[in-house]
PDB file of N, CA and C in Angstrom:
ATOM      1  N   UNK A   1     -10.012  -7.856 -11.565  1.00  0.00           N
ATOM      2  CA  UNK A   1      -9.494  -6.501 -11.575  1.00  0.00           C
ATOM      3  C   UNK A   1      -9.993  -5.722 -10.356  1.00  0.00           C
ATOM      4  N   UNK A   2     -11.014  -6.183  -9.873  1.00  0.00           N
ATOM      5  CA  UNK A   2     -11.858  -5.077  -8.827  1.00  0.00           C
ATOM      6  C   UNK A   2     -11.292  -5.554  -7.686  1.00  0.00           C
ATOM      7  N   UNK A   3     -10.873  -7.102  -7.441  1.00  0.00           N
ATOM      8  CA  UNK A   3      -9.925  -7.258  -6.244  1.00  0.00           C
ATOM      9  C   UNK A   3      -8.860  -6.890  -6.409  1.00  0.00           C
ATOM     10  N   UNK A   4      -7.577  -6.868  -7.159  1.00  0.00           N
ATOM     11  CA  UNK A   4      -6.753  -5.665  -7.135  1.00  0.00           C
ATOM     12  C   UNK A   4      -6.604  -4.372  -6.848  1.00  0.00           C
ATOM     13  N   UNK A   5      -8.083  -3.866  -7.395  1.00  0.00           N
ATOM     14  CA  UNK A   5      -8.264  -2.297  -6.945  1.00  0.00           C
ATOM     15  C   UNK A   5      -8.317  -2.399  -5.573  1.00  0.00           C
ATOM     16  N   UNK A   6      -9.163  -3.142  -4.854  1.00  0.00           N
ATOM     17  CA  UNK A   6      -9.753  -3.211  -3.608  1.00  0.00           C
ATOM     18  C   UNK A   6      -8.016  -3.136  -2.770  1.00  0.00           C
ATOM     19  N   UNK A   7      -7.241  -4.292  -3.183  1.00  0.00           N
ATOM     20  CA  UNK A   7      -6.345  -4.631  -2.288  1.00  0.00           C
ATOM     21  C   UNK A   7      -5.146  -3.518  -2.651  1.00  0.00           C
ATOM     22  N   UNK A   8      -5.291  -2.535  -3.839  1.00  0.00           N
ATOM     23  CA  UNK A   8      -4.236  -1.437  -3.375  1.00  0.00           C
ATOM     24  C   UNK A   8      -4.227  -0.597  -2.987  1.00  0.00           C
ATOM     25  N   UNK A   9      -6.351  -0.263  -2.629  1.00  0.00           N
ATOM     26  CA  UNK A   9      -6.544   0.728  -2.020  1.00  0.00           C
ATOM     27  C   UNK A   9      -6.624   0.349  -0.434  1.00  0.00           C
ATOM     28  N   UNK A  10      -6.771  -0.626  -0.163  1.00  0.00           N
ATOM     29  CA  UNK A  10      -6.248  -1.145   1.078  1.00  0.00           C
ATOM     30  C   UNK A  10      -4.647  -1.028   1.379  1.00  0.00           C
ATOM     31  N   UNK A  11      -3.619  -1.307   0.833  1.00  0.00           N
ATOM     32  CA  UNK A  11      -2.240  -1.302   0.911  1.00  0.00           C
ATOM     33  C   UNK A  11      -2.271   0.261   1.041  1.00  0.00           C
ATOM     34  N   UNK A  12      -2.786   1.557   0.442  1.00  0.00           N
ATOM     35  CA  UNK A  12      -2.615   2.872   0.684  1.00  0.00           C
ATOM     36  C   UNK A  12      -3.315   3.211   1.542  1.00  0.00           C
ATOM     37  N   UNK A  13      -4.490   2.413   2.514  1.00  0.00           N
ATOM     38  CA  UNK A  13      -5.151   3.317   3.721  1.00  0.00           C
ATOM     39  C   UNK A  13      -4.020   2.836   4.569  1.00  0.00           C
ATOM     40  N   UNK A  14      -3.623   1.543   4.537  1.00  0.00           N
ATOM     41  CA  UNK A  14      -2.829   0.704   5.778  1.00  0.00           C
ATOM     42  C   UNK A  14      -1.055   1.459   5.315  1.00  0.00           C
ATOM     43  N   UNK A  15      -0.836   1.786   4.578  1.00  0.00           N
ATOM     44  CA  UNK A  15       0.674   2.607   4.650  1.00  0.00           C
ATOM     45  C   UNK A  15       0.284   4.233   5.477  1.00  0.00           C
ATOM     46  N   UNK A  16      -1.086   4.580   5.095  1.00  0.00           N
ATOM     47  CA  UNK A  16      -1.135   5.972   5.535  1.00  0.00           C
ATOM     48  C   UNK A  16      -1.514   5.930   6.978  1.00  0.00           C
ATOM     49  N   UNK A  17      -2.458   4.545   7.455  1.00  0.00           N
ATOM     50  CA  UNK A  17      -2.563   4.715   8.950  1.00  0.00           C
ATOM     51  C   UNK A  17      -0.990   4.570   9.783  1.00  0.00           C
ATOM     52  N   UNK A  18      -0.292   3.731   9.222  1.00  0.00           N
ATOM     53  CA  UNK A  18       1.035   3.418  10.233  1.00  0.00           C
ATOM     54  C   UNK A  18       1.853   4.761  10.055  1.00  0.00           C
ATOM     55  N   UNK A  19       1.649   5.746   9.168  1.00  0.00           N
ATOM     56  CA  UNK A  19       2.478   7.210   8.810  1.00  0.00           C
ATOM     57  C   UNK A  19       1.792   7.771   9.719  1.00  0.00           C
ATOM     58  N   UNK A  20       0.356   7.821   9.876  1.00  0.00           N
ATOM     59  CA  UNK A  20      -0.299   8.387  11.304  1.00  0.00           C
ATOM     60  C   UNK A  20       0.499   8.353  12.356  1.00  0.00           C
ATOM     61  N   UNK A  21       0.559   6.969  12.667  1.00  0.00           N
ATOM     62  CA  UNK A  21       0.647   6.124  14.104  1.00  0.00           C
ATOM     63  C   UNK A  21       1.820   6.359  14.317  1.00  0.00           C
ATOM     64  N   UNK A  22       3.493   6.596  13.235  1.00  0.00           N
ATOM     65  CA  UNK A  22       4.606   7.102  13.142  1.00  0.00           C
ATOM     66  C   UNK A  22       4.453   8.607  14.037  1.00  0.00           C
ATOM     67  N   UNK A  23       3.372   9.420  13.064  1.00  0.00           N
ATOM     68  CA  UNK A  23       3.714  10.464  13.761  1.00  0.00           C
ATOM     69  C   UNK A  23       3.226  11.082  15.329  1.00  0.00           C
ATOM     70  N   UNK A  24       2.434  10.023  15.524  1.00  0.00           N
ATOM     71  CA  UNK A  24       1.385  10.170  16.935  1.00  0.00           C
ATOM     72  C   UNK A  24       2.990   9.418  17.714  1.00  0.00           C
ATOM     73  N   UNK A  25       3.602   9.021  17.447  1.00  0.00           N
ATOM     74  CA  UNK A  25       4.432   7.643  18.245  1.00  0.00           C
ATOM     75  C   UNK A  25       5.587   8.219  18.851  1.00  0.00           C
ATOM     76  N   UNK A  26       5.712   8.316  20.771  1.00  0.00           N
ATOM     77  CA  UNK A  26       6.594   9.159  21.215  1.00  0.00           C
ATOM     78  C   UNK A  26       7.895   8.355  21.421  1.00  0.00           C
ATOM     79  N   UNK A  27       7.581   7.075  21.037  1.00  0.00           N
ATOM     80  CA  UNK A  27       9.039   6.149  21.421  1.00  0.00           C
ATOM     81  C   UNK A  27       9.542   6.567  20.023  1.00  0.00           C
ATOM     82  N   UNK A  28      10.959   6.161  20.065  1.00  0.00           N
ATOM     83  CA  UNK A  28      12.109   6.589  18.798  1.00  0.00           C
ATOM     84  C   UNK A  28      11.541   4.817  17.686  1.00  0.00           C
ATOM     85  N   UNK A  29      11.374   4.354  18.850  1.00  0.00           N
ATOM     86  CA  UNK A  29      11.697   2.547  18.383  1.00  0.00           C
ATOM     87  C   UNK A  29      10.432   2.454  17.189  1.00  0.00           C
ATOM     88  N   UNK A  30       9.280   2.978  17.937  1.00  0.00           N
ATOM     89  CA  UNK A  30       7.857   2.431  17.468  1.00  0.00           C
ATOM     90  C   UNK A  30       8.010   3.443  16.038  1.00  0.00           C
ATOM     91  N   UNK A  31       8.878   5.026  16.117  1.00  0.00           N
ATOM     92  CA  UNK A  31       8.881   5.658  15.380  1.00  0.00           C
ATOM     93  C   UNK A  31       9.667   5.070  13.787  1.00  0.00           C
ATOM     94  N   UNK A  32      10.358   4.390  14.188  1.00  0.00           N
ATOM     95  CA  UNK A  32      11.568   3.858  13.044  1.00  0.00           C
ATOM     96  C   UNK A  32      10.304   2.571  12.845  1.00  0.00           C
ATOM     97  N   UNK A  33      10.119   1.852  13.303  1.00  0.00           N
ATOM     98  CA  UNK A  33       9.198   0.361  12.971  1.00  0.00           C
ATOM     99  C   UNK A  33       7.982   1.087  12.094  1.00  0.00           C
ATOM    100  N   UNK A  34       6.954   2.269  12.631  1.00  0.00           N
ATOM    101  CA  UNK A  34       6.121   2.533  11.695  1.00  0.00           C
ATOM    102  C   UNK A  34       6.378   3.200  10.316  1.00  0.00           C
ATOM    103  N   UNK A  35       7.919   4.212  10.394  1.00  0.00           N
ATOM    104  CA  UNK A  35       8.334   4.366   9.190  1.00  0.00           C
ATOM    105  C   UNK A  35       8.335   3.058   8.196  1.00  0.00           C
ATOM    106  N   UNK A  36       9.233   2.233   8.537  1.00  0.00           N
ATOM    107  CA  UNK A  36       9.547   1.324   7.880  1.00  0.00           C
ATOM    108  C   UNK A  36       8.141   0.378   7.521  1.00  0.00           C
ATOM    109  N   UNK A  37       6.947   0.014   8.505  1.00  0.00           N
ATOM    110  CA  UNK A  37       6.072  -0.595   7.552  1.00  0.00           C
ATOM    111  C   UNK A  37       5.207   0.621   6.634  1.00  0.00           C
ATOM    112  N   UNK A  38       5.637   1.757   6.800  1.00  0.00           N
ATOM    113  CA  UNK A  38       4.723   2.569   6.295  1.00  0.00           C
ATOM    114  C   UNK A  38       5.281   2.504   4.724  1.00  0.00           C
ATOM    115  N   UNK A  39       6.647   2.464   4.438  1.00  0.00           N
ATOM    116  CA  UNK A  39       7.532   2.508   2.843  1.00  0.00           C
ATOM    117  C   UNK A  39       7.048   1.169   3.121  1.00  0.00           C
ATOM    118  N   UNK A  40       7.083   0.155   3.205  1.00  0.00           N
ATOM    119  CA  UNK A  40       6.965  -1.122   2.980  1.00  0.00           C
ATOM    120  C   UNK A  40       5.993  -1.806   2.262  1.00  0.00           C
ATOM    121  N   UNK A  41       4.873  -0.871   2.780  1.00  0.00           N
ATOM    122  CA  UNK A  41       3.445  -0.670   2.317  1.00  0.00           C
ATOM    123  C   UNK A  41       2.847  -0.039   1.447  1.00  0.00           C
ATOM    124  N   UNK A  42       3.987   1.127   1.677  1.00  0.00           N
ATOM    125  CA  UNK A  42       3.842   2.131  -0.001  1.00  0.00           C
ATOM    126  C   UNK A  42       4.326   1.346  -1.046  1.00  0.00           C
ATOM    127  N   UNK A  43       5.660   0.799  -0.921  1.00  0.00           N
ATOM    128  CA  UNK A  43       6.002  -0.115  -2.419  1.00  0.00           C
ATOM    129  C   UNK A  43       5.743  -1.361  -2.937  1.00  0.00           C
ATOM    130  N   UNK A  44       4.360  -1.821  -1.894  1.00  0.00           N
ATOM    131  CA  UNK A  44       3.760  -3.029  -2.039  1.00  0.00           C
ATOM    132  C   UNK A  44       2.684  -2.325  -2.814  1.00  0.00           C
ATOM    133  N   UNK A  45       2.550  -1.277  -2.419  1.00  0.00           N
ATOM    134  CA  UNK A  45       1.086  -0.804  -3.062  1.00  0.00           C
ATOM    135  C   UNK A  45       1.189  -0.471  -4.763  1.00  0.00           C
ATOM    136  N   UNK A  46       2.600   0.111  -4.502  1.00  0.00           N
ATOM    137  CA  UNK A  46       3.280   0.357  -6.187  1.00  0.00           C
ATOM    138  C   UNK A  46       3.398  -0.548  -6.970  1.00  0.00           C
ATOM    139  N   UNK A  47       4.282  -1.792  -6.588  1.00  0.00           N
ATOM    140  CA  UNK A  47       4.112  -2.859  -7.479  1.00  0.00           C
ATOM    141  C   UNK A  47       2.431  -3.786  -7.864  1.00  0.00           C
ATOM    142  N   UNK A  48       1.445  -3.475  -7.039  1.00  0.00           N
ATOM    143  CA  UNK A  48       0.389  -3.648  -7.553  1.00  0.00           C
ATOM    144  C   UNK A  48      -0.366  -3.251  -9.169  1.00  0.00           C
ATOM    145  N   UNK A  49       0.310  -1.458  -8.171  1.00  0.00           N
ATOM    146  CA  UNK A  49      -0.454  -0.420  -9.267  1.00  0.00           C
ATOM    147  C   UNK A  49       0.456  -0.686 -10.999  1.00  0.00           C
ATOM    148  N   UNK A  50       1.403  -1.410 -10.315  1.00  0.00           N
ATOM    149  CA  UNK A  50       2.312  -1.265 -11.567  1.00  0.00           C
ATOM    150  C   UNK A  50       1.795  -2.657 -12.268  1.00  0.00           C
ATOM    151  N   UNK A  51       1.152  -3.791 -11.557  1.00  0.00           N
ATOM    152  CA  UNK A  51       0.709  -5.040 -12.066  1.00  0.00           C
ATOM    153  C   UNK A  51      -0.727  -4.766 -12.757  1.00  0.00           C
ATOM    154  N   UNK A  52      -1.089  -3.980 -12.116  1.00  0.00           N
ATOM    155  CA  UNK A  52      -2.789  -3.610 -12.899  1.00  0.00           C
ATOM    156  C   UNK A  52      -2.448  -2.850 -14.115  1.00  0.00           C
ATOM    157  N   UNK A  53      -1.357  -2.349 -14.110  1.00  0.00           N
ATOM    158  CA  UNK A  53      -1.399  -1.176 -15.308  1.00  0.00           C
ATOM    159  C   UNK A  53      -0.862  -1.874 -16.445  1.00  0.00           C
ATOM    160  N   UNK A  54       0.047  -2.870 -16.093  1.00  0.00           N
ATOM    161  CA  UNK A  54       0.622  -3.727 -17.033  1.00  0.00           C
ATOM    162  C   UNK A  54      -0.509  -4.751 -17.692  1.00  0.00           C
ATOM    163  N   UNK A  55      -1.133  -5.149 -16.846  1.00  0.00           N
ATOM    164  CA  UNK A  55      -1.915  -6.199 -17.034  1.00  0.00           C
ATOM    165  C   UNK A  55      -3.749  -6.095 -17.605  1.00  0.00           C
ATOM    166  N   UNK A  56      -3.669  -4.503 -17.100  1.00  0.00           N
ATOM    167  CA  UNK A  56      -5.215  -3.926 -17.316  1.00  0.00           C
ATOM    168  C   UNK A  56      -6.421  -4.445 -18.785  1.00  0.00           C
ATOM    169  N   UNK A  57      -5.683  -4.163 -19.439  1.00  0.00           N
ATOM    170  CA  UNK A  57      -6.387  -4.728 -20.755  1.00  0.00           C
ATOM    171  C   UNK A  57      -6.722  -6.310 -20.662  1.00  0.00           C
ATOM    172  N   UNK A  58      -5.738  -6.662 -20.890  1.00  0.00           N
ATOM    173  CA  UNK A  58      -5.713  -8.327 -20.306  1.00  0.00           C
ATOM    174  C   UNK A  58      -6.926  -8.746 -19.218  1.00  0.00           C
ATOM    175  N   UNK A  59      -6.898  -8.329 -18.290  1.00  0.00           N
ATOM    176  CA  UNK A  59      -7.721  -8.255 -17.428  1.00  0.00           C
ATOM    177  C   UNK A  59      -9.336  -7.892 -17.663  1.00  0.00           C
ATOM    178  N   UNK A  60      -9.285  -6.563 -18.272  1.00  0.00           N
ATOM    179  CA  UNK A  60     -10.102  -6.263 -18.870  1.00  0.00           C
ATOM    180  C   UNK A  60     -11.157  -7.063 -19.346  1.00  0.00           C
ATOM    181  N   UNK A  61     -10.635  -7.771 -20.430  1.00  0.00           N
ATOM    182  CA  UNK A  61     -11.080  -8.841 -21.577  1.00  0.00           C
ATOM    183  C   UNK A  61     -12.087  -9.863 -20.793  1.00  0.00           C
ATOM    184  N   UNK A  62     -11.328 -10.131 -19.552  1.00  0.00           N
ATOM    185  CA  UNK A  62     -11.462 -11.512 -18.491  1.00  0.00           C
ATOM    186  C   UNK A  62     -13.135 -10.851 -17.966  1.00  0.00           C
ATOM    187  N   UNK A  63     -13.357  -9.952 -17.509  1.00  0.00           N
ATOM    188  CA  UNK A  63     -14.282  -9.318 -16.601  1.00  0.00           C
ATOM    189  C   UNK A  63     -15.972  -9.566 -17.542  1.00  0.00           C
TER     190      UNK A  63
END
């Protein structure tokens, strides 16, 4: 369970640095590429949060 936590709070620093780097980013190109891994990263991070929440108890038990 604690590597899950670890790896979705990693998936939300790494969606929020490339939303940085989006908005620091004066090319159009680099601007559309960091959008896109930035959602990419947000709904990787969701289906995590959505696997721990499903699975939490379960998990739980294991620890």
């Amino acid at each position: 369970m604690k590597d899950m936590q670890a790896q979705l709070e990693k998936l939300r620093t790494d969606a929020a640095e490339c939303a940085l780097i989006r908005d620091l980013a004066t090319e159009p190109k680099k601007r559309e590429l960091f959008t896109r891994l930035a959602e990419h990263l947000t709904v990787l991070a969701d289906e995590v949060e959505h696997a721990i929440a499903a699975a939490g108890p379960e998990l739980k038990r294991k620890e």
